[in-house]
Structure formats: structure tokens, C-alpha cells
C-alpha atoms as a PDB file:
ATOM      1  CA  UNK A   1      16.131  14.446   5.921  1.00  0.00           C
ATOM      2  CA  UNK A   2      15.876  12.320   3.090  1.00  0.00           C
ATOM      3  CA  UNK A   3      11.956  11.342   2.203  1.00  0.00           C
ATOM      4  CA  UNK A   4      10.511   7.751   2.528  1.00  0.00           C
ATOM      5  CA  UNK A   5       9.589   8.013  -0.712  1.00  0.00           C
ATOM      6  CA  UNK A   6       9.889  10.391  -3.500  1.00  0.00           C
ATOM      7  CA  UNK A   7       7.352  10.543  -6.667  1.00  0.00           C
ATOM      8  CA  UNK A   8       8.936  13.314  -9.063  1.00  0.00           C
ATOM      9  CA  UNK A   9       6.982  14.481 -11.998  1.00  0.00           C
ATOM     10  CA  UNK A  10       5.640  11.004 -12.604  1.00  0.00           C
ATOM     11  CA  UNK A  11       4.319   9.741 -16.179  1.00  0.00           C
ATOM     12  CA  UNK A  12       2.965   6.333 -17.043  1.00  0.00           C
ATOM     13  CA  UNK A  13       1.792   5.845 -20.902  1.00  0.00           C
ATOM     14  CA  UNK A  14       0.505   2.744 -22.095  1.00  0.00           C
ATOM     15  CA  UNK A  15       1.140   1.804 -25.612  1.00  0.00           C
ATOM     16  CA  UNK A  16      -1.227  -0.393 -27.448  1.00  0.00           C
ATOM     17  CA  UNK A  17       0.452  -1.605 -30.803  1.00  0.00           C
ATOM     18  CA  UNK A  18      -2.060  -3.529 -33.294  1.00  0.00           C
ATOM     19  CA  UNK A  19      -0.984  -5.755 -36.321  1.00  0.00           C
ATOM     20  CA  UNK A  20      -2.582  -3.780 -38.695  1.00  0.00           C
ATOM     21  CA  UNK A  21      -3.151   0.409 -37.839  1.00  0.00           C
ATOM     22  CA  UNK A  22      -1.605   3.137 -35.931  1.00  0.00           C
ATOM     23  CA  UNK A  23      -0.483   2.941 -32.268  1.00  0.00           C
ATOM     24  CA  UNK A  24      -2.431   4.152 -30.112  1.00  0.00           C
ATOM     25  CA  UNK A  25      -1.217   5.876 -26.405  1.00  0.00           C
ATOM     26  CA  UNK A  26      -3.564   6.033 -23.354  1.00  0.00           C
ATOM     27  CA  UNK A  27      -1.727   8.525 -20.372  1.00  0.00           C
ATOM     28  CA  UNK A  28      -2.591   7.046 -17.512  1.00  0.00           C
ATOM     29  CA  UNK A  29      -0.420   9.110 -15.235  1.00  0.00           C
ATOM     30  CA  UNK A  30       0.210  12.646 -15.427  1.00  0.00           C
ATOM     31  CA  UNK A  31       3.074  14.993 -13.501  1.00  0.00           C
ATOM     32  CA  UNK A  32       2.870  13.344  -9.988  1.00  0.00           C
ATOM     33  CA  UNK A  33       4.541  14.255  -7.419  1.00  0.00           C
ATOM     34  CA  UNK A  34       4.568  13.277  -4.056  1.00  0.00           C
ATOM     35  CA  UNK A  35       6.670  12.948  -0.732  1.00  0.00           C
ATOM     36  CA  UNK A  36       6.109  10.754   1.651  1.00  0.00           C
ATOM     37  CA  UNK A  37       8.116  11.488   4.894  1.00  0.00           C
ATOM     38  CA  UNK A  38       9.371   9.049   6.908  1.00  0.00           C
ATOM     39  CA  UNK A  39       7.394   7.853   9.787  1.00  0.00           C
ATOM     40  CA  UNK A  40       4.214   9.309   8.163  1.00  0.00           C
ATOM     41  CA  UNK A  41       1.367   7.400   6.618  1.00  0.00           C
ATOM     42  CA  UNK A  42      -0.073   9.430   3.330  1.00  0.00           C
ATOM     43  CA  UNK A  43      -3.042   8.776   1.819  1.00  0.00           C
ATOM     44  CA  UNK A  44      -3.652   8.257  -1.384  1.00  0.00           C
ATOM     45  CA  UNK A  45      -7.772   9.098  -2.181  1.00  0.00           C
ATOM     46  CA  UNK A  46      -9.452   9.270  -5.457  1.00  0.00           C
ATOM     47  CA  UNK A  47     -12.523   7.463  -7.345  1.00  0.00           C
ATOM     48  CA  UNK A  48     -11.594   4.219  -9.461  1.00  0.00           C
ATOM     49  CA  UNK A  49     -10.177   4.329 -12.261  1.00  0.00           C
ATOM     50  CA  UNK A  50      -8.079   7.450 -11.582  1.00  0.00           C
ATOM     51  CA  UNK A  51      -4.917   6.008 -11.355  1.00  0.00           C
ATOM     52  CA  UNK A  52      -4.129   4.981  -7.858  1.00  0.00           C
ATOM     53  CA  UNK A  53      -3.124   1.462  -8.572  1.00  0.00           C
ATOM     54  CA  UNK A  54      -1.108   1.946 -11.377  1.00  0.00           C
ATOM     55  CA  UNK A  55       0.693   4.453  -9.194  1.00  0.00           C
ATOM     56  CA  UNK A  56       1.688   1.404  -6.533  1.00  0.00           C
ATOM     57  CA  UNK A  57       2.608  -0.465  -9.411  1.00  0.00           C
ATOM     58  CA  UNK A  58       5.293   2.173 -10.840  1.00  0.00           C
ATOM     59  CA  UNK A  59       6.472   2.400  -7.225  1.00  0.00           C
ATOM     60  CA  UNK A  60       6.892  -1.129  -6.655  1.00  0.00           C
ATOM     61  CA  UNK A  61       8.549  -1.675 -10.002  1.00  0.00           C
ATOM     62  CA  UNK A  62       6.053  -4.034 -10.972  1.00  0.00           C
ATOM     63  CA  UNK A  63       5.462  -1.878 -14.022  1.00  0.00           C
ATOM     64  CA  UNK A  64       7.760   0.174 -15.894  1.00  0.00           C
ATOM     65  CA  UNK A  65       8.363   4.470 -15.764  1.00  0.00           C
ATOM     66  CA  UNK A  66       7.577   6.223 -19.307  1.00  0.00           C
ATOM     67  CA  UNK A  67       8.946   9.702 -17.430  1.00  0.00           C
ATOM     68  CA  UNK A  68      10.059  11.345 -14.217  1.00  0.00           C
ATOM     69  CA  UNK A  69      11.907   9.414 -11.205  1.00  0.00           C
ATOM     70  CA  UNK A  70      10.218   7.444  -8.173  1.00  0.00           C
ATOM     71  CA  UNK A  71      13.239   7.276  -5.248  1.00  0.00           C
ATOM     72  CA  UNK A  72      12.745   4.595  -2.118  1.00  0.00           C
ATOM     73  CA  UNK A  73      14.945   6.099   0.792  1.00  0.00           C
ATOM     74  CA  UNK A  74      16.865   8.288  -1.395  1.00  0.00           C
ATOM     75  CA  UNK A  75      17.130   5.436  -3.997  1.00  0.00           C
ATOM     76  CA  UNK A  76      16.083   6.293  -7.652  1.00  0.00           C
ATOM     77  CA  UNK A  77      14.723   2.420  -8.478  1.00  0.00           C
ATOM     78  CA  UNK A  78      15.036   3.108 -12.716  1.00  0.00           C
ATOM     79  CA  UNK A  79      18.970   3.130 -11.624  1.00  0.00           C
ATOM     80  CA  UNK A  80      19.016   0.049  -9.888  1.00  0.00           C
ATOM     81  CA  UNK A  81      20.296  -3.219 -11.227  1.00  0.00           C
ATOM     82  CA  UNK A  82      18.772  -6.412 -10.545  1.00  0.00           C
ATOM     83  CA  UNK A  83      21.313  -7.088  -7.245  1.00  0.00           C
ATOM     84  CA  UNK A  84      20.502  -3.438  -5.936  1.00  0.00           C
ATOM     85  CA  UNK A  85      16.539  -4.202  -6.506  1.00  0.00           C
ATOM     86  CA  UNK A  86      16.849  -7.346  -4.313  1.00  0.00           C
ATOM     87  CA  UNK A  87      18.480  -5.262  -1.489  1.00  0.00           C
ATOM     88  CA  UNK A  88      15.513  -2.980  -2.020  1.00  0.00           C
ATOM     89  CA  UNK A  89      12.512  -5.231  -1.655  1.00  0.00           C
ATOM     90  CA  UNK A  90      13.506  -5.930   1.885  1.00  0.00           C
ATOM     91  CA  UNK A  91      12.801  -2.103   2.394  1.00  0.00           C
ATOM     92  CA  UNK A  92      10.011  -1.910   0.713  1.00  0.00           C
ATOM     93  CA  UNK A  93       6.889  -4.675   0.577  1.00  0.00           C
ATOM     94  CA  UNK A  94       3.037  -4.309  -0.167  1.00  0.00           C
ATOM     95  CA  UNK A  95      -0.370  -5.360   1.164  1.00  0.00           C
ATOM     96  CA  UNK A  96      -2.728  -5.985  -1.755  1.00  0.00           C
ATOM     97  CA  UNK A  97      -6.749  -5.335  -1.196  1.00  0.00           C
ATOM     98  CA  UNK A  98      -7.822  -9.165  -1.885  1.00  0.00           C
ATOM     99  CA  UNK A  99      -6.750 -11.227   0.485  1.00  0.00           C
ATOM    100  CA  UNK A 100      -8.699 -13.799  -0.985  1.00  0.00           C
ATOM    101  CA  UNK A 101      -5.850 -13.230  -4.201  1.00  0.00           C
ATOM    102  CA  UNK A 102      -2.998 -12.949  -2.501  1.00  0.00           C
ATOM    103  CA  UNK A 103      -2.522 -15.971  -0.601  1.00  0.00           C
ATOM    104  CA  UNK A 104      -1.326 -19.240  -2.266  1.00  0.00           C
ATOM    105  CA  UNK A 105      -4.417 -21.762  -1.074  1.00  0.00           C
ATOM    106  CA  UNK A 106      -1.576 -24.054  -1.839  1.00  0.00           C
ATOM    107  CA  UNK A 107       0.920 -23.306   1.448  1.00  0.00           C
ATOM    108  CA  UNK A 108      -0.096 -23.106   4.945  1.00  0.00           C
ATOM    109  CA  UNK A 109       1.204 -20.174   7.068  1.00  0.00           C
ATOM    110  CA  UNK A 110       4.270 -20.881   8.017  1.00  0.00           C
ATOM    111  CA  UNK A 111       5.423 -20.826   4.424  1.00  0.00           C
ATOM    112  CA  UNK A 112       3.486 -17.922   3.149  1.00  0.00           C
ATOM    113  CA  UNK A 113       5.143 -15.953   5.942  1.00  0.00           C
ATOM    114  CA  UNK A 114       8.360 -17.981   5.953  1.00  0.00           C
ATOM    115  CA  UNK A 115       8.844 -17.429   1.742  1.00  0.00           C
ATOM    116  CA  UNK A 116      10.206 -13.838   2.384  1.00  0.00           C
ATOM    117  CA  UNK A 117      12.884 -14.633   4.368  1.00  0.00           C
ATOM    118  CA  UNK A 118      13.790 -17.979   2.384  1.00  0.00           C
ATOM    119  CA  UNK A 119      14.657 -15.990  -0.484  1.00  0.00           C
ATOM    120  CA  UNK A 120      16.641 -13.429   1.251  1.00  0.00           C
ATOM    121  CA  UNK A 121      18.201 -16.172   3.248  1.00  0.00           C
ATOM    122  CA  UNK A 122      17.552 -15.013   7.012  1.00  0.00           C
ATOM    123  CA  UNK A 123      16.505 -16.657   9.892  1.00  0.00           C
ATOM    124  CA  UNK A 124      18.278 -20.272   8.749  1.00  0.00           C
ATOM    125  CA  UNK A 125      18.022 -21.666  12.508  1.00  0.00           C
ATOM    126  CA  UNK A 126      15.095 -23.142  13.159  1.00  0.00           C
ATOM    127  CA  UNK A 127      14.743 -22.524  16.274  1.00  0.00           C
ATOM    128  CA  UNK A 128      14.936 -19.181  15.488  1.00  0.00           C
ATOM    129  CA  UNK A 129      13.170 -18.779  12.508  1.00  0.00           C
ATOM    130  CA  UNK A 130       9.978 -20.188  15.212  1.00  0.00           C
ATOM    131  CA  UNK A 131      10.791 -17.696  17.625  1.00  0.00           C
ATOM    132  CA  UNK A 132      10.110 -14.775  15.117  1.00  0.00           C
ATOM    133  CA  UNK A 133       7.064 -16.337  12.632  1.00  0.00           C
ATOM    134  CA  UNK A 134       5.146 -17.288  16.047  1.00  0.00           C
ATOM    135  CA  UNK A 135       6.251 -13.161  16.909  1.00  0.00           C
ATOM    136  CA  UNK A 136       5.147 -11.729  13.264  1.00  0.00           C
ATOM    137  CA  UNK A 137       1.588 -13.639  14.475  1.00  0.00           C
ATOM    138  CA  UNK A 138       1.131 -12.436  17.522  1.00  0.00           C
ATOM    139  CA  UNK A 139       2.332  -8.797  15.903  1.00  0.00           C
ATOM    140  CA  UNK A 140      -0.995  -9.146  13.895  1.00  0.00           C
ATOM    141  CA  UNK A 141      -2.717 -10.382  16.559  1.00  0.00           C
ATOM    142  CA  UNK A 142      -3.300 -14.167  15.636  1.00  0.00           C
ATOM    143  CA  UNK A 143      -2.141 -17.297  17.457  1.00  0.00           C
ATOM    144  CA  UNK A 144       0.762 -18.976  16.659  1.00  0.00           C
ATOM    145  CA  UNK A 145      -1.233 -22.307  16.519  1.00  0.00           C
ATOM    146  CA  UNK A 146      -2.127 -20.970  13.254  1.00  0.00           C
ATOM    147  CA  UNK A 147       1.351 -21.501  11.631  1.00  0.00           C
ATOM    148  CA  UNK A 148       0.302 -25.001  10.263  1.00  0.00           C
ATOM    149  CA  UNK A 149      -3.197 -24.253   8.232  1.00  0.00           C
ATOM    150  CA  UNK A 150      -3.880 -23.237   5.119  1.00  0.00           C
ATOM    151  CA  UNK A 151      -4.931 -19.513   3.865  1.00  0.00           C
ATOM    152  CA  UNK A 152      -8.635 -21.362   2.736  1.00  0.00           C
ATOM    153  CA  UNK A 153      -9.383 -22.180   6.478  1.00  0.00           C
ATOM    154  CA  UNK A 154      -9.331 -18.515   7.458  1.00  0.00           C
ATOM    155  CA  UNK A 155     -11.909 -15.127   7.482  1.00  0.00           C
ATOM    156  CA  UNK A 156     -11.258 -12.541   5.213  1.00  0.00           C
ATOM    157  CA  UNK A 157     -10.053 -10.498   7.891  1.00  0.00           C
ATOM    158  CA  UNK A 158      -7.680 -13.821   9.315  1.00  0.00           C
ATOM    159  CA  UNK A 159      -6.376 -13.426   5.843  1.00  0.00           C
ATOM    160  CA  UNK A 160      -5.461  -9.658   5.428  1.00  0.00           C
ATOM    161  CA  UNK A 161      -3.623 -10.307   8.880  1.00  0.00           C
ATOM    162  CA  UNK A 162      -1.411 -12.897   7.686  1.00  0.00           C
ATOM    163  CA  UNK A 163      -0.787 -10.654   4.610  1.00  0.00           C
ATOM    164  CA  UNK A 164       0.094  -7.989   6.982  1.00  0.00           C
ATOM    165  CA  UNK A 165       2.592 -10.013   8.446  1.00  0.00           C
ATOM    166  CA  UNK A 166       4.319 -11.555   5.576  1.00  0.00           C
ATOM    167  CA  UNK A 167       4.669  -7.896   4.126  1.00  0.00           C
ATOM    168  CA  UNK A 168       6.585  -7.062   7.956  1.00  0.00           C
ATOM    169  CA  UNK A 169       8.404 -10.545   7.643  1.00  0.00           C
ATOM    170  CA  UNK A 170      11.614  -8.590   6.507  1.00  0.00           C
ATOM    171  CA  UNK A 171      11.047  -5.592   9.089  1.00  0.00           C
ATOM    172  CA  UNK A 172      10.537  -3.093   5.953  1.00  0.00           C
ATOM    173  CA  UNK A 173      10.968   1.067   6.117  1.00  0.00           C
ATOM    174  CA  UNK A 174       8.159   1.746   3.482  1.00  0.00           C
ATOM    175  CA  UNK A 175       4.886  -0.491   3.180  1.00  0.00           C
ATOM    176  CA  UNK A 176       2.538  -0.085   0.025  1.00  0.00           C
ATOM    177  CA  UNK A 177      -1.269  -0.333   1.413  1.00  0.00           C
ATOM    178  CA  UNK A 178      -3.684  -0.906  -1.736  1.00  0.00           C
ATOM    179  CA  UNK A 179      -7.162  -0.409  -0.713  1.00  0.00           C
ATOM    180  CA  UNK A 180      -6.612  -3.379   2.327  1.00  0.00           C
ATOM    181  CA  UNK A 181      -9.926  -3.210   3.935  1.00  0.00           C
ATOM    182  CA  UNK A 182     -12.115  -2.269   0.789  1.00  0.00           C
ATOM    183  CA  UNK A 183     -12.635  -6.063   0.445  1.00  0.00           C
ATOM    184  CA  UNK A 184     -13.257  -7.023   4.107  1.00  0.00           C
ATOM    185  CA  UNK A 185     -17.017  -6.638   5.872  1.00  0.00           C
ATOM    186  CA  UNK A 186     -17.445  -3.254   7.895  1.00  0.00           C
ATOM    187  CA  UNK A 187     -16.664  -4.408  11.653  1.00  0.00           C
ATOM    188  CA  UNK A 188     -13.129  -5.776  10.371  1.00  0.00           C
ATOM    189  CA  UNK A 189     -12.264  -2.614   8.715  1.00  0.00           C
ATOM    190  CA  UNK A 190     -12.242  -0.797  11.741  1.00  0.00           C
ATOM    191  CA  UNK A 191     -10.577  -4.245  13.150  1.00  0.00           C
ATOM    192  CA  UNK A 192      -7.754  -3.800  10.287  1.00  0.00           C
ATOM    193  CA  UNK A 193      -7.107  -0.147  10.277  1.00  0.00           C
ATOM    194  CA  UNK A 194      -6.548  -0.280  13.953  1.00  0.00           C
ATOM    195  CA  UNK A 195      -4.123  -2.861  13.409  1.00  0.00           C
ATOM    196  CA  UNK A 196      -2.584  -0.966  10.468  1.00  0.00           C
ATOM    197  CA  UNK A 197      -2.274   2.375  12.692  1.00  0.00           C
ATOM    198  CA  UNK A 198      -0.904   0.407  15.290  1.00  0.00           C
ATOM    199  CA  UNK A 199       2.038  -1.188  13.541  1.00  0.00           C
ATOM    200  CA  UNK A 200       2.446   2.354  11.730  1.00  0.00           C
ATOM    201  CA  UNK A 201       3.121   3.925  15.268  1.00  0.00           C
ATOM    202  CA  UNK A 202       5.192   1.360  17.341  1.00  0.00           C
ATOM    203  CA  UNK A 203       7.319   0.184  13.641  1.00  0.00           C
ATOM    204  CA  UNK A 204       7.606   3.936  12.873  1.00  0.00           C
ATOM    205  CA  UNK A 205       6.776   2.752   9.229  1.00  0.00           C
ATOM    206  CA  UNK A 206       5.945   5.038   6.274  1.00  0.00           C
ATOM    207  CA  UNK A 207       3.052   3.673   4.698  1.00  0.00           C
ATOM    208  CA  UNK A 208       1.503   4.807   1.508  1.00  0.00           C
ATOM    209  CA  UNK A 209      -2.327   4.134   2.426  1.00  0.00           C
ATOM    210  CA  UNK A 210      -4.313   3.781  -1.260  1.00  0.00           C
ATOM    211  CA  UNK A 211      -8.467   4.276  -0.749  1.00  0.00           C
ATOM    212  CA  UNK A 212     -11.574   5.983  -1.872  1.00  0.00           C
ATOM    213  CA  UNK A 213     -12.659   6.295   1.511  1.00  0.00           C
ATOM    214  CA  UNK A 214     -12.315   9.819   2.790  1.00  0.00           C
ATOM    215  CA  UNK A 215     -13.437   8.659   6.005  1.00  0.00           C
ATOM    216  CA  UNK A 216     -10.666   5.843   6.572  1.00  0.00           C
ATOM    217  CA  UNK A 217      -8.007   7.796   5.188  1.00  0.00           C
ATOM    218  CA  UNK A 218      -8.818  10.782   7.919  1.00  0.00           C
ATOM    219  CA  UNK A 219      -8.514   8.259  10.557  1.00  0.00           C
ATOM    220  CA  UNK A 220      -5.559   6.477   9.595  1.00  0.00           C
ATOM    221  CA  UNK A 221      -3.386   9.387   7.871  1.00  0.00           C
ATOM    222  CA  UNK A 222      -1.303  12.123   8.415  1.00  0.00           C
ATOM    223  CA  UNK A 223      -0.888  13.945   5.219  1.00  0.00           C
ATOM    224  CA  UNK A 224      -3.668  13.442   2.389  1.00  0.00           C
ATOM    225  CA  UNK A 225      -3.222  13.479  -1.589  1.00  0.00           C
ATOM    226  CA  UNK A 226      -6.500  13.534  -3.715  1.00  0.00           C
ATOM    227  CA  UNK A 227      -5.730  12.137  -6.959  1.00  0.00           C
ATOM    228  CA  UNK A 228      -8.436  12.908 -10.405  1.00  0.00           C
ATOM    229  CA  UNK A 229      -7.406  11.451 -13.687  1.00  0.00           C
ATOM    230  CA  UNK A 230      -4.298  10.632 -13.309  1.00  0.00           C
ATOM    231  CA  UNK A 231      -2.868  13.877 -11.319  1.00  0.00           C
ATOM    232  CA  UNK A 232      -2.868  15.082  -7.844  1.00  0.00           C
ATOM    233  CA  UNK A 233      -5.083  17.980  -7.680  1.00  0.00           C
ATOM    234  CA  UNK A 234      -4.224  18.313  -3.832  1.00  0.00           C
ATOM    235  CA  UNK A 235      -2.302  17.491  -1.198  1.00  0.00           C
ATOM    236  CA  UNK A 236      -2.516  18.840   2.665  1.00  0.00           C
ATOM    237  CA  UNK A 237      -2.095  17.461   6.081  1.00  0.00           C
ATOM    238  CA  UNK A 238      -5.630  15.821   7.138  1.00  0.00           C
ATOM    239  CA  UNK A 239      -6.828  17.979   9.210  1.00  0.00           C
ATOM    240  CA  UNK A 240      -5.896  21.243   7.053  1.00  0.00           C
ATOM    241  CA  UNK A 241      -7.650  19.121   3.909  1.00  0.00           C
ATOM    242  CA  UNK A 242     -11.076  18.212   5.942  1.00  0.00           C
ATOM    243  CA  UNK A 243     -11.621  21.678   7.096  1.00  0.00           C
ATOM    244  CA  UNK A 244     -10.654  24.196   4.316  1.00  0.00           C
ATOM    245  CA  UNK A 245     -10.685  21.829   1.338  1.00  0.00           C
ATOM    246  CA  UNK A 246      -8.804  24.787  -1.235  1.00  0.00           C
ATOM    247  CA  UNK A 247     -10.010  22.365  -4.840  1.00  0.00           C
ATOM    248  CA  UNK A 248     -13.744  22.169  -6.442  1.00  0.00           C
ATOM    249  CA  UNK A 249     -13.029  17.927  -7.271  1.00  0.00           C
ATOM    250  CA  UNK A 250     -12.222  17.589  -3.286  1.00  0.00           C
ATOM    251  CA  UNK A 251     -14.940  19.559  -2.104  1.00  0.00           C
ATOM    252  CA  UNK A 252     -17.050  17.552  -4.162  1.00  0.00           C
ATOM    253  CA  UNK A 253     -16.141  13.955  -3.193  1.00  0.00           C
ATOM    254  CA  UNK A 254     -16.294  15.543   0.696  1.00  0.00           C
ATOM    255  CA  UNK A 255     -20.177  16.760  -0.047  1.00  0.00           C
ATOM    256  CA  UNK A 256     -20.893  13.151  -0.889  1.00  0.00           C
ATOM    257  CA  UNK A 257     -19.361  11.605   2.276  1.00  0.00           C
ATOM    258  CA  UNK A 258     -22.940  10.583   4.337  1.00  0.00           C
ATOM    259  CA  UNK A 259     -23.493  11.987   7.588  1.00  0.00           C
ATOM    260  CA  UNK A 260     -25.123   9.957  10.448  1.00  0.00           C
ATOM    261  CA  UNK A 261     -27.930  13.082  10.583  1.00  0.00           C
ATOM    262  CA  UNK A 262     -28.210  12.318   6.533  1.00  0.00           C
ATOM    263  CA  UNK A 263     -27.866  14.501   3.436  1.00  0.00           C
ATOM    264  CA  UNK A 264     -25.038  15.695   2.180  1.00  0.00           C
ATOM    265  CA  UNK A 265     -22.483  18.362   4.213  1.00  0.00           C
END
């Protein structure tokens, strides 16, 4: 069966070219590789600063490969033309960790969710077009009265729902979390994740799930990839990874999860 997604020996080198000097060449990613299977959420753990966002960014094509192949569905995206990379973002969308930044204060509801499927040109009856945003709300679990307000009038965690549901707007296969509950207050974390896990299970998507939180990623994923300066240093199924961590860097970010009793583990 052909992976969700496919990260194959993975490089990313930024190049900083002054006036006057030498260039200079900062390796920001290093050899990864990494399956995600489809119907599986992975997560992605490591400190900041280790890579993990760059890593979404190669993925979503938002920034360029330097070396190696990233393949959505069995699609290798540095072979794609600009026609076959429109086809691909309806497969493919993201949920960014501000949702403070990635709503437009400027557009109520109804067009932030509604802008996906303008520019792929679905849903063109308006009748119909209703039917399903006042469906992708209830989906995240908001009211459909809601359609008509602006992004400024809402919570934090009003706004990472209506994120949620303009990234499942155009029913995607693969959906990029980046650290969406990192920003929120702790009571709608747990509000968000079971909301995430919930459309994981019933969509069968295969999410890529991007944190620091060992403690969020055991709850929400199946398979877990710990990444350290730019590589993965391991990868297991959660379970297998909480109980006989096999690296020294993984053991070491589990003794500093706290314990209700306190101390470390």
C-alpha cells in the first residue's frame, strides 16, 4: 500500500549570500526519513528550534528541497508542475499553531471557510454550498449561526476550530498539524485534541501531528518520530517508544516530562 506520505533522505540548506564575503550555508535538515501510513496520525516531537517546522514547510511546498524526495500519496511534489500542484492541495491542507495568525480579521466565516472551495471551483450552488459550510461547522462543533462574524469576535479555541474546518473544506487525505494547541489555554487543548482525534478516526485522515509535548502526542498518535537537530534519532509506535525508549536524547526529554506525584521519572 502506497504511504500517506513519504519523507526520503530529506535535506534542507539555507544559503545566506552577502554583498561583500563568502557564502555562508546553515543545514537545517539532515537525512529524514519518514512514512506516514495512511489512516495513521504520526507525531512529530522535538525541542524548538530542531527543525520541525521547516520540515512542514518542505512538505507543503511552501519552501523549496536542497536534496532527497518528499511524495504525497505516491506523488513526488519536486515533479509536479504548477496544474498537478493545484490538484494536490485539495489532498493535502494544514492547520497552523496561531490561530490568532491565520485568520484574515478582514472576512467573516463564511468566506474564510468558503475561499477553499472558490478557488477550486466546487460547491457553485448556493444552496448547496450552505448545506455543507453550516456541515464543516457543526463537524467542528460550532453553530452555523456563526457563518456571518468575523474571526476577531471569537476565543482562541473558536478560532483553531474554524481553522480546522477550512483545512477539511476540500475533504483532504493528508492534514499538516503544526503545534495547534501550543497556543490555546490548557482546558481547550484537551477540547482541541479531542476534536482532532475525532475527525482523525471517523475521516480516516493521515495527519502529521508537529509538538514538543510528549504527553499530547501519546494521546493523540499512533506512531512517534523524535526529531534532534535536524534528524530523526527515533521513530516507534507510541506505546513501544513510552515504554522501552531505545535513544539517550528520548530518554532524556521523557525524564523531564512532570509527574502528578512530582520529580522527574
Amino acid at each position: 500500500m502506497t504511504a500517506a506520505l513519504q519523507v526520503s533522505n530529506l535535506t534542507k540548506t539555507y544559503v545566506r549570500k552577502p554583498w561583500l564575503g563568502t557564502a555562508t550555508y546553515k543545514e537545517v535538515l539532515r537525512g529524514i526519513n519518514l512514512t506516514l501510513e495512511k489512516g495513521k496520525v504520526l507525531g512529530l516531537v522535538g525541542e524548538s528550534g530542531c527543525g520541525k517546522s521547516t520540515l512542514c514547510k518542505v512538505i507543503l511546498g511552501i519552501e523549496p528541497i536542497t536534496s532527497g524526495s518528499v511524495e504525497i500519496n505516491g506523488k513526488n511534489i519536486a515533479a509536479l508542475n504548477k496544474k498537478e500542484w493545484r490538484a494536490l492541495r485539495r489532498e493535502m491542507q494544514v492547520v497552523y499553531q496561531d490561530p490568532y495568525a491565520s485568520l484574515d480579521p478582514r472576512l467573516t466565516v463564511r468566506q474564510l471557510v468558503g475561499e477553499p472551495l472558490d478557488i477550486h471551483g466546487l460547491y457553485k450552488d448556493k444552496s448547496a454550498r450552505e448545506k455543507y459550510l453550516c456541515e464543516l461547522l457543526a463537524s467542528v462543533q460550532l453553530d452555523s449561526a456563526y457563518l456571518d462574524r468575523f474571526a476577531h469576535e471569537f476565543s482562541g479555541g473558536q478560532r483553531q476550530r474554524i481553522a480546522i474546518a477550512r483545512a477539511l473544506a476540500l475533504n483532504p487525505s493528508v492534514l499538516i498539524a503544526d503545534e495547534p494547541v501550543s497556543a490555546l489555554d490548557v482546558s481547550v487543548q484537551a477540547q482541541i485534541l479531542n476534536l482532532l482525534k475525532d475527525i482523525a478516526q471517523t475521516r480516516k485522515l493521515s495527519m502529521l501531528f508537529v509538538t514538543h509535548d510528549f504527553a499530547v502526542a501519546r494521546f493523540l498518535c499512533d506512531d512517534i518520530a523524535v526529531m534532534h537537530d535536524g534528524k530523526i534519532v527515533e521513530n516507534a509506535p507510541a506505546e513501544q517508544l513510552f515504554s522501552a525508549p531505545k535513544q539517550t536524547y528520548t530518554k532524556t526529554l521523557l525524564a523531564a516530562v512532570p509527574t502528578i506525584e512530582g520529580g522527574k521519572r
